[in-house]
C-alpha atoms as a PDB file:
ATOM      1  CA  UNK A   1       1.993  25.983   4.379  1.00  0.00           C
ATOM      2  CA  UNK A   2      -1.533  25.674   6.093  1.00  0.00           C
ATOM      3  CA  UNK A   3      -2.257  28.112   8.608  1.00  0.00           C
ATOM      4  CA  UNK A   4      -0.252  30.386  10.737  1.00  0.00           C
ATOM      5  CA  UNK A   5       2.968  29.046  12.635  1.00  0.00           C
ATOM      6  CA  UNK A   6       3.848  30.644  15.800  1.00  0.00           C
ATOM      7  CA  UNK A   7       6.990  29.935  17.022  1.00  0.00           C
ATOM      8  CA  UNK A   8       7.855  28.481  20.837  1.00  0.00           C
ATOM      9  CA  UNK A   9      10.013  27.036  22.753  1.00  0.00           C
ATOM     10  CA  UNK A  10       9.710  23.496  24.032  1.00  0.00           C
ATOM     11  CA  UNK A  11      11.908  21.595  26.484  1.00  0.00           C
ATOM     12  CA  UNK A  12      12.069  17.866  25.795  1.00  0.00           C
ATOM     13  CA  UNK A  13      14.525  15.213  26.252  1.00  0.00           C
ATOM     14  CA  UNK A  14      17.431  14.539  23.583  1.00  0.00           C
ATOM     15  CA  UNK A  15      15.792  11.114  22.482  1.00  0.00           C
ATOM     16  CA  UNK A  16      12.526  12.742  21.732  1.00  0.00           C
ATOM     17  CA  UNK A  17      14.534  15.186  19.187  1.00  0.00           C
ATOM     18  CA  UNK A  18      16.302  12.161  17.300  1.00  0.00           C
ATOM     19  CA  UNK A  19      13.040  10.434  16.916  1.00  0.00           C
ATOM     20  CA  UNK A  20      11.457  13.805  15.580  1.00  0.00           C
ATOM     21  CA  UNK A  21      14.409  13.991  13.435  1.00  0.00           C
ATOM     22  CA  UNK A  22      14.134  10.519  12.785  1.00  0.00           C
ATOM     23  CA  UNK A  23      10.508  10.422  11.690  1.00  0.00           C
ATOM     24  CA  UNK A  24      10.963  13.735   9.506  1.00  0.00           C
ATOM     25  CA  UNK A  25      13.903  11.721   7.769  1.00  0.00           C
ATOM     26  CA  UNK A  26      11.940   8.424   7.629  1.00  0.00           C
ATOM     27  CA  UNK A  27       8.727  10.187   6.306  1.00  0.00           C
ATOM     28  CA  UNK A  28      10.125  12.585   4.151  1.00  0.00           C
ATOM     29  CA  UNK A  29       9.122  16.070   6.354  1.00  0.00           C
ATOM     30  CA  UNK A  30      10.811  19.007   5.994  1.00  0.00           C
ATOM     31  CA  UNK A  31      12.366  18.999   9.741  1.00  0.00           C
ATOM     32  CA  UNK A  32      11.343  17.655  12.910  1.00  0.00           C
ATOM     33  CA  UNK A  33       9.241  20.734  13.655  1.00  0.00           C
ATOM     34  CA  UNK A  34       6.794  19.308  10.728  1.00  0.00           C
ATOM     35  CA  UNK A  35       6.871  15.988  12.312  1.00  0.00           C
ATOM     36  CA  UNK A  36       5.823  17.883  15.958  1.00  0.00           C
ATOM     37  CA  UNK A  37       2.495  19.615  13.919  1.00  0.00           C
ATOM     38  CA  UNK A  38       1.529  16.237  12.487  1.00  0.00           C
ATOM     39  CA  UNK A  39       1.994  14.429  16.133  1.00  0.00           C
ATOM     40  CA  UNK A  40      -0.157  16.975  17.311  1.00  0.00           C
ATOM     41  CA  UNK A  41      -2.771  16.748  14.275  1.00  0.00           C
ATOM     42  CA  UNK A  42      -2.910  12.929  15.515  1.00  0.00           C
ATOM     43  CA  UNK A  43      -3.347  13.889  18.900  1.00  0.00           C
ATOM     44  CA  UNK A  44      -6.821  16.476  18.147  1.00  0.00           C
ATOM     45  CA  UNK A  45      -7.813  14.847  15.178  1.00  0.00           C
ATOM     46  CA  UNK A  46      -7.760  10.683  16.381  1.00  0.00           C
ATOM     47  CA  UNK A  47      -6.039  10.856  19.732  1.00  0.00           C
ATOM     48  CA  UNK A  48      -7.908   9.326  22.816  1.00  0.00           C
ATOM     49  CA  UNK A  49      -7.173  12.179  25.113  1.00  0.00           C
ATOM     50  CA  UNK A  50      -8.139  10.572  27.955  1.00  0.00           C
ATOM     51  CA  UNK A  51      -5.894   7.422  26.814  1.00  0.00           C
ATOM     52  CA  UNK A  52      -3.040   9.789  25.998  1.00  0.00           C
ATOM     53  CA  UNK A  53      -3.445  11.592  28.978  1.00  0.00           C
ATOM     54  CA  UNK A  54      -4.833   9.655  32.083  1.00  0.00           C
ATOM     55  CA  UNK A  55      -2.065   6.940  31.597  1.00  0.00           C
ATOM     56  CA  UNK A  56       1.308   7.526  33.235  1.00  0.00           C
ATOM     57  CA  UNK A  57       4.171   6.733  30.822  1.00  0.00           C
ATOM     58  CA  UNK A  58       7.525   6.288  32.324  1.00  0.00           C
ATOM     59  CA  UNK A  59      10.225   5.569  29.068  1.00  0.00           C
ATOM     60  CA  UNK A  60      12.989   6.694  31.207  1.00  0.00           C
ATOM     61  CA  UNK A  61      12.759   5.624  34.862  1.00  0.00           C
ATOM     62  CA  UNK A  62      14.789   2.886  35.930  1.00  0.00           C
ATOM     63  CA  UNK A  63      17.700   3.322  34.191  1.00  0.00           C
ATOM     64  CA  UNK A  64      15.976   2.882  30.659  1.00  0.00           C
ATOM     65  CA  UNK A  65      17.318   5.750  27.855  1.00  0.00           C
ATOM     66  CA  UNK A  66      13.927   6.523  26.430  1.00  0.00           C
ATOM     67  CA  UNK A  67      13.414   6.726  22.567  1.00  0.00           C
ATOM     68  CA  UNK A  68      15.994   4.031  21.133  1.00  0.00           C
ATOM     69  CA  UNK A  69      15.188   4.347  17.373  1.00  0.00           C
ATOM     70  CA  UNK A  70      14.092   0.631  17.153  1.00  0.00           C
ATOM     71  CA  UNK A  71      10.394   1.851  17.614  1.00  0.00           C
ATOM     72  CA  UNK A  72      10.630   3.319  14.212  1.00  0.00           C
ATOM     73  CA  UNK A  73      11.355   0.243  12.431  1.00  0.00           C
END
């Protein structure tokens, strides 16, 4: 367990849980928490912040359902 944990509460949509729970599953993590920290590892270590950021992402407008587990594949 590398450095301290703080626990928090985060509101996010039911499709981003299944694909935490999905990639914690696929990857072998201990729960989708773990899969949250190494998401956000990505994001300071090798994440284009202004790529991540700047860019509007819209998975859900329109009628689309988000996160449909066929990314992971």
């Amino acid at each position: 367990m590398a450095g301290v944990k703080q626990a928090v509460t985060f509101q996010v949509q039911d499709d981003a849980v299944k694909m935490l729970k999905a990639a914690a599953e696929k990857y072998s993590l201990e729960d989708e928490s773990k899969a949250l920290r190494v998401i956000l590892d990505y994001v300071i270590e090798d994440g284009d912040w202004d790529e991540i950021f700047d860019q509007i992402r819209c998975i859900r407008c329109g009628g689309r359902p988000g996160w449909s587990g066929d990314e992971a594949s």
